[in-house]
Protein backbone atom coordinates (compact mmCIF):
# COMPACT_ATOMS: atom_id res chain seq x y z
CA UNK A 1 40.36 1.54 -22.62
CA UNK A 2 40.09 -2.09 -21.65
CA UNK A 3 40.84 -3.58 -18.08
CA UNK A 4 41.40 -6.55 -16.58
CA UNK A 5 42.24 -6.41 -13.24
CA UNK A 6 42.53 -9.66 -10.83
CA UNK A 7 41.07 -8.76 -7.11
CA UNK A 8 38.47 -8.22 -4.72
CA UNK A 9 36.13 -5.57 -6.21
CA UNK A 10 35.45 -4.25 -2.99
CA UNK A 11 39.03 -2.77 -3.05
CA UNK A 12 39.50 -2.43 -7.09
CA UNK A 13 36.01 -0.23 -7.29
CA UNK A 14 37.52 2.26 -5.34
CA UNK A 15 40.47 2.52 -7.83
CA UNK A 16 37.58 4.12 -10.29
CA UNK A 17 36.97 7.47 -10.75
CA UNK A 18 33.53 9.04 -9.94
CA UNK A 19 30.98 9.00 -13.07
CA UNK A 20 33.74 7.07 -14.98
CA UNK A 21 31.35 4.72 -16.69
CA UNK A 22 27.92 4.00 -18.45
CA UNK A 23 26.74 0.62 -17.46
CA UNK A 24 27.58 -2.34 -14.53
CA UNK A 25 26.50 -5.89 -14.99
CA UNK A 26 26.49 -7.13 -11.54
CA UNK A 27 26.62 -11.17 -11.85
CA UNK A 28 27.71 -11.83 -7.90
CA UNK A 29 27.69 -15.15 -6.51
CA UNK A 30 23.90 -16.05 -5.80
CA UNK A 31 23.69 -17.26 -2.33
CA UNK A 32 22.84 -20.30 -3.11
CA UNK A 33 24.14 -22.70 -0.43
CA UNK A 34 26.54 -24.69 -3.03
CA UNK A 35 29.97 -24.92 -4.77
CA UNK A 36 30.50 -24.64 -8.83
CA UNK A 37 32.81 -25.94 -10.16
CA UNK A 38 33.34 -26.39 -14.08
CA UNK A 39 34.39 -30.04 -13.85
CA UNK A 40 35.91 -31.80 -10.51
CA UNK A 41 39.74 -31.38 -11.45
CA UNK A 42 39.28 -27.72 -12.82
CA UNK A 43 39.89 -24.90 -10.32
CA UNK A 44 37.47 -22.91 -12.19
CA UNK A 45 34.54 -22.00 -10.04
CA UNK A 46 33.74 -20.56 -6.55
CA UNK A 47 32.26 -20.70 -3.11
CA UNK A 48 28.70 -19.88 -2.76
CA UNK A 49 28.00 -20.67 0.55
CA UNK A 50 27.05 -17.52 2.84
CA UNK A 51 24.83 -16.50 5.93
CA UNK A 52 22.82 -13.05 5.56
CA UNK A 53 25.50 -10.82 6.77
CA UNK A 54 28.30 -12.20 5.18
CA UNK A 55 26.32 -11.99 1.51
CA UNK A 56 25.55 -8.46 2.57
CA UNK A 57 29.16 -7.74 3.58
CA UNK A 58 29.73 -9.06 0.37
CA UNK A 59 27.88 -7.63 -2.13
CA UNK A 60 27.27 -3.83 -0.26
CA UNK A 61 30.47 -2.33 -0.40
CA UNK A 62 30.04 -3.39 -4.57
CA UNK A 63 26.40 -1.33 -4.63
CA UNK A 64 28.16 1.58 -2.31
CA UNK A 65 30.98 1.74 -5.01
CA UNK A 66 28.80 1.13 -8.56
CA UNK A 67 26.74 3.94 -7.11
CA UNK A 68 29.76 6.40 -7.39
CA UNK A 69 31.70 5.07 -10.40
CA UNK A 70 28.42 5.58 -12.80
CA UNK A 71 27.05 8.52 -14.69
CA UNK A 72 23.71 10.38 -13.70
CA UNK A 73 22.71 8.55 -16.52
CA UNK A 74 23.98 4.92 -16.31
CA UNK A 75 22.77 2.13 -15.07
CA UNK A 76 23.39 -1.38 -12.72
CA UNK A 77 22.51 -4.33 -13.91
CA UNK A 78 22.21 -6.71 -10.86
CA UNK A 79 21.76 -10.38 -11.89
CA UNK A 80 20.01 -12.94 -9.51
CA UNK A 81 18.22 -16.32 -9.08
CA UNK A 82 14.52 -15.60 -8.19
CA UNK A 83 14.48 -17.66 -4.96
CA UNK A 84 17.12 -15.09 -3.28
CA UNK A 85 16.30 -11.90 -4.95
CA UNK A 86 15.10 -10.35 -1.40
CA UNK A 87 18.53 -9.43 -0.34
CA UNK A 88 19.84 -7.49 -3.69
CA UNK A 89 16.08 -5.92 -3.72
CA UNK A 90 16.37 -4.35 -0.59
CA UNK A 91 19.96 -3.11 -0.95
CA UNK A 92 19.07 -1.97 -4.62
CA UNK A 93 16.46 -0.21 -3.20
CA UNK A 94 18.38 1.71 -0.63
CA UNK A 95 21.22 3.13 -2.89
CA UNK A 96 19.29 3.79 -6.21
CA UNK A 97 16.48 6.15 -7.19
CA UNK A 98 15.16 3.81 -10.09
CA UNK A 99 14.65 -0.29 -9.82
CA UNK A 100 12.23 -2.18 -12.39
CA UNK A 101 12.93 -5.80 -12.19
CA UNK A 102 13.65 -8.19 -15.44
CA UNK A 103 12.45 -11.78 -15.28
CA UNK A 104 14.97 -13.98 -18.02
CA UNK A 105 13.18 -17.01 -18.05
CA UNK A 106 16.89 -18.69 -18.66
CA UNK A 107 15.28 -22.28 -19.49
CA UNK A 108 12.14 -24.51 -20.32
CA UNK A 109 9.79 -26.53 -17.27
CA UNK A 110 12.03 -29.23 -15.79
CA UNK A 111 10.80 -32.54 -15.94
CA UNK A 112 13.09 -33.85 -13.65
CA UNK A 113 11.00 -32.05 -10.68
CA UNK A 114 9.32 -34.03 -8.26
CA UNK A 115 9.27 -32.34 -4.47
CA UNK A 116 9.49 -28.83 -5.75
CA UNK A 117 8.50 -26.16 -8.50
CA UNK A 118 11.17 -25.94 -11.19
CA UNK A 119 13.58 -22.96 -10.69
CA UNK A 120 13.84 -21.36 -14.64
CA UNK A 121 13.71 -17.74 -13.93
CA UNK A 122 16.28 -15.30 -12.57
CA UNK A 123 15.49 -11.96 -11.98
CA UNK A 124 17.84 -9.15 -13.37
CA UNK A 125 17.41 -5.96 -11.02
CA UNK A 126 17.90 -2.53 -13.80
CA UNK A 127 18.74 -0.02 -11.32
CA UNK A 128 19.81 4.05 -12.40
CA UNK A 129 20.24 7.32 -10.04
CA UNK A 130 18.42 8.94 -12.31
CA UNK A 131 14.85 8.57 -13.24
CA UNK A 132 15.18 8.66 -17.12
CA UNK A 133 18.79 6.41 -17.83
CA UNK A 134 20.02 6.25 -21.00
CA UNK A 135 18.19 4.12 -23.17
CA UNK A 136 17.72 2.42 -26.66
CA UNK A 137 15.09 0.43 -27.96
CA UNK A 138 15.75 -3.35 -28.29
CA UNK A 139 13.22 -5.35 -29.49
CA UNK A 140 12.17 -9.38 -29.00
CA UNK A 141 10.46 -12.26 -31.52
CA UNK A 142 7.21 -11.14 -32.49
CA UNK A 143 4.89 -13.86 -31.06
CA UNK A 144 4.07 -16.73 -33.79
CA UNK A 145 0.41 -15.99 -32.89
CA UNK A 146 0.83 -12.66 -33.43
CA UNK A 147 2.99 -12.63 -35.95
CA UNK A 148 0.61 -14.99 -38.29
CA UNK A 149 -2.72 -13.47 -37.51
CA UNK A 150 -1.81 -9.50 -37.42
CA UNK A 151 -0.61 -8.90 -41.20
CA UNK A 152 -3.71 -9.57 -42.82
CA UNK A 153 -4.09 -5.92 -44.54
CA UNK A 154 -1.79 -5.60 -48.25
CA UNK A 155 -0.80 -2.84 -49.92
CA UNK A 156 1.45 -2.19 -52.94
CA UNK A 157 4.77 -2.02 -50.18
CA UNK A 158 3.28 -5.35 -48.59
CA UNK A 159 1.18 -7.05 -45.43
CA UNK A 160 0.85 -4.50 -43.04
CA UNK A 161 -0.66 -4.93 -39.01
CA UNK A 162 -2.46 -2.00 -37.61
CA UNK A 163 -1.26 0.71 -34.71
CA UNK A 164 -2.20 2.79 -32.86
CA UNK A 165 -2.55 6.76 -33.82
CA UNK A 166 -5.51 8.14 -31.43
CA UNK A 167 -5.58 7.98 -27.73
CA UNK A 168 -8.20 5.66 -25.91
CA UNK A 169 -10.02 7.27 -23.16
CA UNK A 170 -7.98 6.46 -19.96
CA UNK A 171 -5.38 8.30 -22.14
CA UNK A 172 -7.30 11.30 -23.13
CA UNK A 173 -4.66 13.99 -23.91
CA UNK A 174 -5.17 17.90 -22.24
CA UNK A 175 -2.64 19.12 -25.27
CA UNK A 176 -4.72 21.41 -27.20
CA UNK A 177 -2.44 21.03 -30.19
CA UNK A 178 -3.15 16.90 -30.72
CA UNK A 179 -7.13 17.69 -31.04
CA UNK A 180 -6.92 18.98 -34.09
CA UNK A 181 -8.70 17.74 -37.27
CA UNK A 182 -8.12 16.17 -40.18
CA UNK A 183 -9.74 16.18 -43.60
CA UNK A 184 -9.25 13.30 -46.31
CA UNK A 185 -11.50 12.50 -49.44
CA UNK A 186 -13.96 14.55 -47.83
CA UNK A 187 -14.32 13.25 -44.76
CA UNK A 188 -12.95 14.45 -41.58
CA UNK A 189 -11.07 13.26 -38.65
CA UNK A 190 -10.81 14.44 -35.14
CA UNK A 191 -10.88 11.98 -32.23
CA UNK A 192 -12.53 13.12 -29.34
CA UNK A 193 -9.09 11.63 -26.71
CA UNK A 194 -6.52 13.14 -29.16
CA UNK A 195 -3.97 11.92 -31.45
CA UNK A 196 -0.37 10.55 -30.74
CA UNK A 197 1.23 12.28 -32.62
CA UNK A 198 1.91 16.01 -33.90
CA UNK A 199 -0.53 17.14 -36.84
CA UNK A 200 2.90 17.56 -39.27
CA UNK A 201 4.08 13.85 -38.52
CA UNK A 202 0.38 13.00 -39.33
CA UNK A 203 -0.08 14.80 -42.58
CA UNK A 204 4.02 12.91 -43.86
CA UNK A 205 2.45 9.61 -43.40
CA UNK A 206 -1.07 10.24 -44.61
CA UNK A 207 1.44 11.91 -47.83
CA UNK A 208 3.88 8.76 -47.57
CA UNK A 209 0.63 6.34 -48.00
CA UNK A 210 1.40 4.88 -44.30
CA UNK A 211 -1.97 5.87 -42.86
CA UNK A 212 -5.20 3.34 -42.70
CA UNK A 213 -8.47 4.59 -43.39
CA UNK A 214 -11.11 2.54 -42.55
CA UNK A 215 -14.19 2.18 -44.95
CA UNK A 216 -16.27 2.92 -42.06
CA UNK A 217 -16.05 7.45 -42.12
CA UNK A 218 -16.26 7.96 -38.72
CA UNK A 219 -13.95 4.76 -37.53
CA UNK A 220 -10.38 5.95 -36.01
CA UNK A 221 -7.48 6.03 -38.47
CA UNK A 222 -4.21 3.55 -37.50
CA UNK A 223 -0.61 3.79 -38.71
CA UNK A 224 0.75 0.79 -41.33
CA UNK A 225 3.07 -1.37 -38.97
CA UNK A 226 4.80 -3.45 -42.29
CA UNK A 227 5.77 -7.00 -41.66
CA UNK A 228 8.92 -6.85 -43.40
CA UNK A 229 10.41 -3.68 -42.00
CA UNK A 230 9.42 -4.79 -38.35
CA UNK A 231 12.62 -5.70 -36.06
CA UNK A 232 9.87 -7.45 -33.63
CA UNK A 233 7.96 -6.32 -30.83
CA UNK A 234 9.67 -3.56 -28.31
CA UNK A 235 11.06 -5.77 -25.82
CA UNK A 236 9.11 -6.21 -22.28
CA UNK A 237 10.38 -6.98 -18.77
CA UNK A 238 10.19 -10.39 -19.43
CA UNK A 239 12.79 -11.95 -21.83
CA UNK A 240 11.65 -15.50 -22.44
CA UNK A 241 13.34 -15.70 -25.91
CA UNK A 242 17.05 -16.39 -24.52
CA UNK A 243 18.16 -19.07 -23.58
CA UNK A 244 20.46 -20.35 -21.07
CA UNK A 245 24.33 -21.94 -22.04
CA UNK A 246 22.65 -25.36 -21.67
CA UNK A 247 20.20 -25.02 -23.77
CA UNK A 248 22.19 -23.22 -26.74
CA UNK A 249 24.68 -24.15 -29.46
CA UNK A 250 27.11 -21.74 -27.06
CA UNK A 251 30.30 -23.56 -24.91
CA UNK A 252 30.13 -23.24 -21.51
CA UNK A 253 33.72 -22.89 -20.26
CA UNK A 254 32.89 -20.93 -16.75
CA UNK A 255 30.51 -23.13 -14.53
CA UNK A 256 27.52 -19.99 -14.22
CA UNK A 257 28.65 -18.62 -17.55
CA UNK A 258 26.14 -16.39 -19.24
CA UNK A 259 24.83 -16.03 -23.15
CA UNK A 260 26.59 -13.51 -25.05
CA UNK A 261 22.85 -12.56 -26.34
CA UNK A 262 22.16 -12.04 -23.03
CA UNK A 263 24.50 -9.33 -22.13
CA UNK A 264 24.62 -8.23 -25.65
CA UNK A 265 20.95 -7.11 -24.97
CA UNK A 266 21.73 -5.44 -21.88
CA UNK A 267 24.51 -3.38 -23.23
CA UNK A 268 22.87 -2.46 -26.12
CA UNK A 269 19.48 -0.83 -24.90
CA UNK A 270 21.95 0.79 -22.25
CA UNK A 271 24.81 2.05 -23.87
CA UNK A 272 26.44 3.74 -26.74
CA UNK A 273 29.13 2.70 -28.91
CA UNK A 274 32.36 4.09 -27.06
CA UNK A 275 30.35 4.25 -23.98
CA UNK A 276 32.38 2.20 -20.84
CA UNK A 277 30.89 -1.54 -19.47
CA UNK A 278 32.11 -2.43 -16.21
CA UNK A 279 32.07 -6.07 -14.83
CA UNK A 280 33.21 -6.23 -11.03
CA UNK A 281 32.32 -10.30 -10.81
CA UNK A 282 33.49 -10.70 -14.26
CA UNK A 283 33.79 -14.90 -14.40
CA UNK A 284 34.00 -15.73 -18.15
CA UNK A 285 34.57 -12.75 -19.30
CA UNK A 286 31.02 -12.80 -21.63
CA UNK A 287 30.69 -9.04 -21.00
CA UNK A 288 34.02 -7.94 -21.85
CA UNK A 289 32.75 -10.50 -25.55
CA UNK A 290 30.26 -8.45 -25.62
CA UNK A 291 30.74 -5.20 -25.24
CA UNK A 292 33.55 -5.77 -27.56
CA UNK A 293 31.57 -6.91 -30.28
CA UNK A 294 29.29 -3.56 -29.86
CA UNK A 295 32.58 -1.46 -29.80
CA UNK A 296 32.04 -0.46 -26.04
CA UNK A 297 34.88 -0.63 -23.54
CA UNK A 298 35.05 -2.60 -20.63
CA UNK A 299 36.07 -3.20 -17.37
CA UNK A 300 36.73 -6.78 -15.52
CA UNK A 301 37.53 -7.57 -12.67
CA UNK A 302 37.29 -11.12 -10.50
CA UNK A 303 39.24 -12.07 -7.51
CA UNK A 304 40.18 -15.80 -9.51
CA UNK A 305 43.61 -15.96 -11.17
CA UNK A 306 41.99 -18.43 -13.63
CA UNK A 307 38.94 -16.75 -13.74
CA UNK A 308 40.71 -13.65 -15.06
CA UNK A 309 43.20 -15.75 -17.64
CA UNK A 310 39.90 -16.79 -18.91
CA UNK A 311 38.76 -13.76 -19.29
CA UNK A 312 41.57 -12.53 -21.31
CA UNK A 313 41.57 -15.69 -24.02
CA UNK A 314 37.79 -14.96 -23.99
CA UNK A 315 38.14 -11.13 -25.06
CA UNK A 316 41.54 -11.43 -27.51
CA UNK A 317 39.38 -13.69 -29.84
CA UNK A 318 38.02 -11.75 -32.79
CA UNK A 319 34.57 -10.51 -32.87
């Protein structure tokens, strides 16, 4: 089931049915007192010139409407510069039960700054009606630092870093059934905050060989974190590790085009394979790419003629 639809989303949202679809990348024009344009004679592009009302008339009636069209469980994902995130924060706030803001630090320091601080972070606003949206892990680079000075235990499987299995004591656990104890080459175990995890999970990985014990007999125990089964570190709220178009090997055929990686991220830890993506600003066309690419199904829509026969060329290439 893939659309796309040329016209003002204000009008086409409405054409949706309630709880019709999993996640909404929200990519609206920014406020940002200019034009883009892709090149002078190309009539790709847009205005982006606005007072307060008319961005709000703008962009409202899109929040009012992404509201109704998602599940209990999806979520908006409402893309921004830093410098005019106030607006979409308040309005955010006022239709959805959920916000936690993402900082994508889109590019490097600019050295071409003088009067100002160099703008290189947009905020990306994760909003949900419910409190718990669906959700799957995605994970970022491990930090070189990290990375270099955190495998120093071997084993027969490899380098291994250390985690966590115990609670610390501003997590102290109340659940009777993760103080238990455990007993190992005649010593025995029993943290006085608690373990993480269930006493059966325990005993598989103290069986599988993926438990640490210390030398030390009374030291806490830690799980075997291998180097070369790690997909990286669980990704944060601050994605520093994609870069913008500019900066990439990536053509940039829409004038505020975004990274595929970028919304490939987005619709991943989001959404399911079959699951429905819905673009209402859609410009390029990168999330119809893709949430093709991750067998989704998606929705575009943009009120530009060329934007939309854009998006069309963009999405009939194979993945």
């Amino acid at each position: 089931m893939d659309i796309i639809k040329c016209g003002d989303s204000r009008k086409l949202l409405k054409e949706l049915e309630d709880r019709s679809v999993q996640c909404v990348y929200l990519d609206p024009p920014f406020n940002s007192n200019r034009n883009y344009v892709l090149t002078p004679d190309n009539k790709l592009g847009f205005k982006d010139k606005f007072d307060d009302d008319e961005y709000i008339s703008l962009i409202e009636p899109m929040i009012r409407e992404i509201k109704r069209v998602l599940k209990d469980d999806g979520s908006l994902f409402f893309h921004i510069s830093a410098d005019q995130m106030f607006i979409p924060h308040l309005l955010c706030k006022k239709y959805f039960k959920k916000m936690q803001p993402i900082f994508w630090q889109r590019s490097r320091s600019k050295n071409n700054t003088k009067t100002k601080l160099g703008a290189c972070t947009d905020v990306i606003f994760w909003c949900s009606k419910a409190k718990s949206p669906k959700f799957n892990m995605v994970y970022q680079p491990l930090d070189e630092y990290y990375a270099s000075n955190s495998y120093k235990n071997e084993d027969s499987r490899g380098n291994y870093a250390l985690g966590h299995v115990v609670y610390t004591a501003t997590q102290k656990t109340e659940n009777e059934e993760r103080l238990y104890e455990i007993v190992h080459n005649g010593n025995t175990y029993k943290p006085e905050n608690g373990w993480r995890m269930s006493k059966e999970d325990l005993e598989s990985m103290i069986e599988d060989d993926r438990i640490h014990f210390p030398k030390k007999p009374n030291a806490n125990l830690y799980k075997k974190i291998y180097k070369h089964e790690s997909k990286g570190k669980p990704a944060t709220d601050y994605w520093n590790d994609i870069h913008s178009i500019a900066m990439g090997a990536e053509k940039r055929k829409y004038p505020t085009q975004k990274p595929v990686t970028l919304l490939s991220r987005i619709i991943e830890m989001s959404t399911d394979e079959g699951d429905v993506v819905l673009d209402p600003v859609a410009g390029s066309g990168t999330t119809g790419v893709a949430a093709k690419k991750l067998n989704r199904s998606f929705i575009l829509f943009d009120i530009s003629p060329e934007a939309v026969k854009l998006c069309k060329e963009q999405t009939s290439k194979d993945t």
